[in-house]
N, C-alpha and C. Protein backbone atom coordinates (compact mmCIF):
# COMPACT_ATOMS: atom_id res chain seq x y z
N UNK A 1 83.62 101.47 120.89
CA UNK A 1 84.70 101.21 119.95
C UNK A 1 84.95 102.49 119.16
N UNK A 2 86.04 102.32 118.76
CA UNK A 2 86.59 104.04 118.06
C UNK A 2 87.32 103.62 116.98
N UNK A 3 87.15 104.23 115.38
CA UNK A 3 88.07 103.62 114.31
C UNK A 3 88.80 104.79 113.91
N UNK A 4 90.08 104.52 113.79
CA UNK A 4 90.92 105.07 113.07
C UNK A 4 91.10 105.02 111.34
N UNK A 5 91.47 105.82 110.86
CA UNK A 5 91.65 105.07 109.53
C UNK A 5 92.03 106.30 108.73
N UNK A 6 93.15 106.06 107.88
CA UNK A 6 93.84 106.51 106.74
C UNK A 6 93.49 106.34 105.20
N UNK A 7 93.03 107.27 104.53
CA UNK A 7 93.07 106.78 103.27
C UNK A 7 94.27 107.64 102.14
N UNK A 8 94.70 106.39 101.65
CA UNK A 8 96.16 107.01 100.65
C UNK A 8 96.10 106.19 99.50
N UNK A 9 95.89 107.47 98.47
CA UNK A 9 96.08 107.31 96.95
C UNK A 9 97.71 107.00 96.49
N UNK A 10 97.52 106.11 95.91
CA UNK A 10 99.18 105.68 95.70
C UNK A 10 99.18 105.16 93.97
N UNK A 11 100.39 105.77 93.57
CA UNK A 11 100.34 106.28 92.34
C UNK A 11 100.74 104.78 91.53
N UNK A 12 99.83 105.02 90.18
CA UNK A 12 99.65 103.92 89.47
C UNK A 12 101.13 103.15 89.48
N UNK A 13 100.93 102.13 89.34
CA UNK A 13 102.51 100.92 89.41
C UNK A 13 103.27 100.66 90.32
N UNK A 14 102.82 101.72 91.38
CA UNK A 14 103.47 101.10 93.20
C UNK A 14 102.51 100.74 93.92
N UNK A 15 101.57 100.14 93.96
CA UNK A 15 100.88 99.52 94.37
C UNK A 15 101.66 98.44 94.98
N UNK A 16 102.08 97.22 94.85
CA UNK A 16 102.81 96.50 95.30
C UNK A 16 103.78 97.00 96.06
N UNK A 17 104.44 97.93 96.02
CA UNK A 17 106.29 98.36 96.54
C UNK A 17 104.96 98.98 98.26
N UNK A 18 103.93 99.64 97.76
CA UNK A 18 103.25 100.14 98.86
C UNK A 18 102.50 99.43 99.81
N UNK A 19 102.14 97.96 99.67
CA UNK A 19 101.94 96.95 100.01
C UNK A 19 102.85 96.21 100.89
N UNK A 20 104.28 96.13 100.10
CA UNK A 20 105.43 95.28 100.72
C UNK A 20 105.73 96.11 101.68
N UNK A 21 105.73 97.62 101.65
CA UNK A 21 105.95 98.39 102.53
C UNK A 21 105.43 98.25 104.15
N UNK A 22 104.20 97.93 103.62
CA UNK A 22 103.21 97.42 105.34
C UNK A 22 103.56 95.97 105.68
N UNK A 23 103.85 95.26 105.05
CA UNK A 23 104.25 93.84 105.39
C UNK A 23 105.15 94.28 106.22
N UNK A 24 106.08 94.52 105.75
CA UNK A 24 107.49 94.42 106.28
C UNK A 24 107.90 95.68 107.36
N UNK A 25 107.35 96.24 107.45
CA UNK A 25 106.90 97.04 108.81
C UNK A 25 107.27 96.93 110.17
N UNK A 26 108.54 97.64 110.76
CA UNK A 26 107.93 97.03 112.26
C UNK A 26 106.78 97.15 112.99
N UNK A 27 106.33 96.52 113.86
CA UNK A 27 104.92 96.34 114.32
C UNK A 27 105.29 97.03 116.09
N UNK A 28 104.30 98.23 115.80
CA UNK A 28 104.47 98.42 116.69
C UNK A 28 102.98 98.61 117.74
N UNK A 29 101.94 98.30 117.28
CA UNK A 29 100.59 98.65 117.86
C UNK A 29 100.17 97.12 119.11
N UNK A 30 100.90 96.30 118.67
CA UNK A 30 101.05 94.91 119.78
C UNK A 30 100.99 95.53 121.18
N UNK A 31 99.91 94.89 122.16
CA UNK A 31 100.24 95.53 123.02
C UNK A 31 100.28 96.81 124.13
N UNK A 32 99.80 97.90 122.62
CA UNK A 32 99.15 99.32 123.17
C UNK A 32 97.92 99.22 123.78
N UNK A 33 97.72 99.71 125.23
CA UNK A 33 96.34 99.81 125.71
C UNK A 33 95.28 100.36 124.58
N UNK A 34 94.31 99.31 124.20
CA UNK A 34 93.17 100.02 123.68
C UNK A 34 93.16 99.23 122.38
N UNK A 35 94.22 98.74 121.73
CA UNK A 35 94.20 98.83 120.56
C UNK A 35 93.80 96.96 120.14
N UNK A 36 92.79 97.30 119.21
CA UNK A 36 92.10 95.75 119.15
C UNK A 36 92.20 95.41 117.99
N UNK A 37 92.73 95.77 116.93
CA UNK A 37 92.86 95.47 115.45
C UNK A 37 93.39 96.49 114.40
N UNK A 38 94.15 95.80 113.31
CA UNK A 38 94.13 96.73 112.23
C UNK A 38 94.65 95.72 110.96
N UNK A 39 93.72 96.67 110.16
CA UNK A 39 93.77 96.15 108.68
C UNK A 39 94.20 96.73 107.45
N UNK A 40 94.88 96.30 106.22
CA UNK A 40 95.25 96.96 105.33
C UNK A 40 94.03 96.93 104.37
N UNK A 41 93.39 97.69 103.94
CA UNK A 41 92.21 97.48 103.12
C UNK A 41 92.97 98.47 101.40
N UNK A 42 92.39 97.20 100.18
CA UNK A 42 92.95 97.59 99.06
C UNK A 42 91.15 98.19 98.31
N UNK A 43 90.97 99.24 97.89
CA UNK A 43 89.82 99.36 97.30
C UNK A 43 89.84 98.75 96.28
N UNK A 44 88.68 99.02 95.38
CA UNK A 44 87.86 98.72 94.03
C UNK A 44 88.81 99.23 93.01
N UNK A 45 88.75 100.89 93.36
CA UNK A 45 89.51 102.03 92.59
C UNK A 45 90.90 101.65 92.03
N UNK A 46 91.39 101.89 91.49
CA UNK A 46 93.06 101.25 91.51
C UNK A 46 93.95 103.12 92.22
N UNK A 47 94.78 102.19 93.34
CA UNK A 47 95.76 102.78 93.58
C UNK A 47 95.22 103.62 95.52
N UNK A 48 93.83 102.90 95.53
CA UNK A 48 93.41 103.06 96.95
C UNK A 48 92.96 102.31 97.93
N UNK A 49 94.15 102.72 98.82
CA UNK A 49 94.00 101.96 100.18
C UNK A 49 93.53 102.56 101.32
N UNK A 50 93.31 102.09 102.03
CA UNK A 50 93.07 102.78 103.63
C UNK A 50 93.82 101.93 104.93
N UNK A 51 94.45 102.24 105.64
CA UNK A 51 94.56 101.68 106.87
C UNK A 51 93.51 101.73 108.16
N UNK A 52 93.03 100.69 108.63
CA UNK A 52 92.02 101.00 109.56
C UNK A 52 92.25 100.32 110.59
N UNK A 53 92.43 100.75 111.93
CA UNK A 53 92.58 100.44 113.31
C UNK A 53 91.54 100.38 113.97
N UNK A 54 91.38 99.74 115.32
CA UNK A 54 90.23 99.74 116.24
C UNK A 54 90.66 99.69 117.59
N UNK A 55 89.90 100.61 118.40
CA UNK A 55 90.69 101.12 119.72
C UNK A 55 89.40 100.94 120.77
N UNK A 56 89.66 100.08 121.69
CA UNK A 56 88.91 100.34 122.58
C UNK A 56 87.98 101.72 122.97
N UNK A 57 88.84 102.89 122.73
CA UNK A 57 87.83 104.64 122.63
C UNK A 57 89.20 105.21 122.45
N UNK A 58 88.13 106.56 121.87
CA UNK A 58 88.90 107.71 121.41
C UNK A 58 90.12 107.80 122.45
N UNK A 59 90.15 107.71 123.70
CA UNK A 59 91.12 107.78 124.62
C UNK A 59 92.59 107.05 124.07
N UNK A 60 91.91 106.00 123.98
CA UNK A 60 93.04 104.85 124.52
C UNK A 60 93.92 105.87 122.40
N UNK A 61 92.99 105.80 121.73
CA UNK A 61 93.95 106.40 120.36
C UNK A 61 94.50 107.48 120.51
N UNK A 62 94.26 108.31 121.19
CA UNK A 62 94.81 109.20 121.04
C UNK A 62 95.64 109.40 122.33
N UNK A 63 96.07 108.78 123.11
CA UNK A 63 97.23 108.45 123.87
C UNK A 63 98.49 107.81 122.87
N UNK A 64 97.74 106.66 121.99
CA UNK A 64 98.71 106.27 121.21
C UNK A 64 99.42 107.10 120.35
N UNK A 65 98.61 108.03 119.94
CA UNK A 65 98.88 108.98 119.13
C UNK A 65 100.00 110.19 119.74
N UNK A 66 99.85 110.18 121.27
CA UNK A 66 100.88 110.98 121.53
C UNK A 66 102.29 110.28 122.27
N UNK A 67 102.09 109.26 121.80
CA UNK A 67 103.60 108.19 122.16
C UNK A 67 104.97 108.15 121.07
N UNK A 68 105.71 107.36 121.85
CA UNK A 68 107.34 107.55 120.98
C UNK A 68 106.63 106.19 119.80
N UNK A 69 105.73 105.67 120.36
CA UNK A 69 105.82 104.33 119.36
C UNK A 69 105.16 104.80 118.27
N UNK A 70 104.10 105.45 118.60
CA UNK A 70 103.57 106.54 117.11
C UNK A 70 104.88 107.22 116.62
N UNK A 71 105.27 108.04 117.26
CA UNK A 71 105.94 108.75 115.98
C UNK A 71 107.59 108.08 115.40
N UNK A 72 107.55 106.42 116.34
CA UNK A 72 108.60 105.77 115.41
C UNK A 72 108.23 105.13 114.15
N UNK A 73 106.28 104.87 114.37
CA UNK A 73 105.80 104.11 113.51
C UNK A 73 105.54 104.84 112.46
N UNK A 74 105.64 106.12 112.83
CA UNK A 74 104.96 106.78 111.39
C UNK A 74 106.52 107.79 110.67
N UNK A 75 107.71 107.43 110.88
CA UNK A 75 108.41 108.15 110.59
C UNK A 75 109.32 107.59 108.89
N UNK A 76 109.11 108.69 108.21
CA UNK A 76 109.20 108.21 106.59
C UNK A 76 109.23 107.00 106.69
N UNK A 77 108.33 105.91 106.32
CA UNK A 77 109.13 104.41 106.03
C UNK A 77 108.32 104.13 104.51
N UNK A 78 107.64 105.29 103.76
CA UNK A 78 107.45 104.90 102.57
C UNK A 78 108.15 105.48 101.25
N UNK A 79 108.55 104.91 100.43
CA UNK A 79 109.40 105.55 99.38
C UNK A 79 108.70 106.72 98.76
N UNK A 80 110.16 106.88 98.12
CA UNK A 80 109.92 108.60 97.43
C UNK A 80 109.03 108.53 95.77
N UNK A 81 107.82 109.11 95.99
CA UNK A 81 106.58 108.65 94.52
C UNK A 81 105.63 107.94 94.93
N UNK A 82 105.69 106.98 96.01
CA UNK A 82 104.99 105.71 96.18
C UNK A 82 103.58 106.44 96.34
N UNK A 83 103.25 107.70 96.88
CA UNK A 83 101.95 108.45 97.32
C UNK A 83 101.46 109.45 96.16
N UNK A 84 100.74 109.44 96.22
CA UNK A 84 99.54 111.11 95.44
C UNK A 84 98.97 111.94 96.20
N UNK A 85 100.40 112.23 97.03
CA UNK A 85 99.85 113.31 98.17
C UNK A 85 99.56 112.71 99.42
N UNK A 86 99.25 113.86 100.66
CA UNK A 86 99.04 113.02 102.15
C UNK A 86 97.50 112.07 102.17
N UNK A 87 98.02 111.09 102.99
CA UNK A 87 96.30 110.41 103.79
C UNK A 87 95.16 111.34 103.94
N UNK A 88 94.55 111.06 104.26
CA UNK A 88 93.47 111.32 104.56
C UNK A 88 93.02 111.05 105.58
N UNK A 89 93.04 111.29 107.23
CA UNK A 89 92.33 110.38 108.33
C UNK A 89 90.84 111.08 108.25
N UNK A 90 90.35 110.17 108.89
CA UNK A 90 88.63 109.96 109.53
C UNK A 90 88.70 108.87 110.58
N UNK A 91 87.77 109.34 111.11
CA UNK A 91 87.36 109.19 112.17
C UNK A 91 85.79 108.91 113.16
N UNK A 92 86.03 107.57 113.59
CA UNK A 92 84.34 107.00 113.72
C UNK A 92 84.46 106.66 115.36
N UNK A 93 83.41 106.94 116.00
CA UNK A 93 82.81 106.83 117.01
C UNK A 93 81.70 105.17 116.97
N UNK A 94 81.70 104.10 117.58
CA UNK A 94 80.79 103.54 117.18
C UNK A 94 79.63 103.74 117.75
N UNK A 95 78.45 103.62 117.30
CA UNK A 95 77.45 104.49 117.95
C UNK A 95 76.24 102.72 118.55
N UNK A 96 76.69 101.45 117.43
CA UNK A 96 75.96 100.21 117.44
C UNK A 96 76.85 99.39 117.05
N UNK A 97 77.17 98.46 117.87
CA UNK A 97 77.91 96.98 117.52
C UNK A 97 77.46 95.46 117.81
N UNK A 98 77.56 95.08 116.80
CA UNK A 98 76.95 93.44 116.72
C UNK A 98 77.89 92.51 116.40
N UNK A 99 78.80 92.30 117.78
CA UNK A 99 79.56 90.70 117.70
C UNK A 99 78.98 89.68 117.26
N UNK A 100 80.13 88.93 116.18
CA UNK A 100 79.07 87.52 115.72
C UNK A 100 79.19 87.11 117.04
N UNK A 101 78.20 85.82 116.57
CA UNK A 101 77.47 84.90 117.93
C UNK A 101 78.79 83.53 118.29
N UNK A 102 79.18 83.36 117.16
CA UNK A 102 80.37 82.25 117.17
C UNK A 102 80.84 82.43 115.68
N UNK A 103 82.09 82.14 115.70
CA UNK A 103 83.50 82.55 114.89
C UNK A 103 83.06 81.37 113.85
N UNK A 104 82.29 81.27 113.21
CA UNK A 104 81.96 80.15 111.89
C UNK A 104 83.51 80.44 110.82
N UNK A 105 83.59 78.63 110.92
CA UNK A 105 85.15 78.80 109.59
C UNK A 105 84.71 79.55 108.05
N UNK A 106 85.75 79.87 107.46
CA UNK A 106 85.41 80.73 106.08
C UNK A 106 85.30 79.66 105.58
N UNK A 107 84.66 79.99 104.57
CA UNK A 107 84.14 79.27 103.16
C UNK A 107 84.82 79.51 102.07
């Protein structure tokens, strides 16, 4: 497994407008060889998020990465202020993974 992930400081009081922003999103990762998940994660901190994806391997991401659907997905769709500067990517290799055993309902 291979994670993608963005982290973006977004300036106090757009928090929300930067939120609605990913909702309303076209979706374009449906579908791409490799690609098994992604999440909007809000930190502790105020005003930090990360986006984090999961790709079958480094391959299958960085094919995505050199497609029209990447660079339709990533082309300005966030307003002007909404950031404190560019993301941040990182990048994980999984080295150990432990599927639960069965999908128990939330509590």
């Amino acid at each position: 497994m291979f994670i993608a992930m963005n982290q973006f400081q977004v300036n106090e009081g757009r928090g929300a407008e930067f939120e609605e922003a990913w909702r309303t999103r076209e979706r374009r990762l449906q579908g791409v060889p490799g690609f098994r998940g992604f999440a909007l994660l809000k930190g502790d901190d105020a005003g930090d998020y990360v986006s984090h994806t999961t790709w079958a391997s480094r391959e299958h991401f960085l094919a995505w990465t050199q497609s029209d659907a990447f660079r339709q997905a990533h082309a300005g769709r966030m307003g002007e202020g909404v950031l404190a500067g560019h993301p941040r990517a990182r990048f994980y290799e999984a080295v150990l993974e432990e599927p639960a055993a069965t999908a128990a309902p939330a509590s």
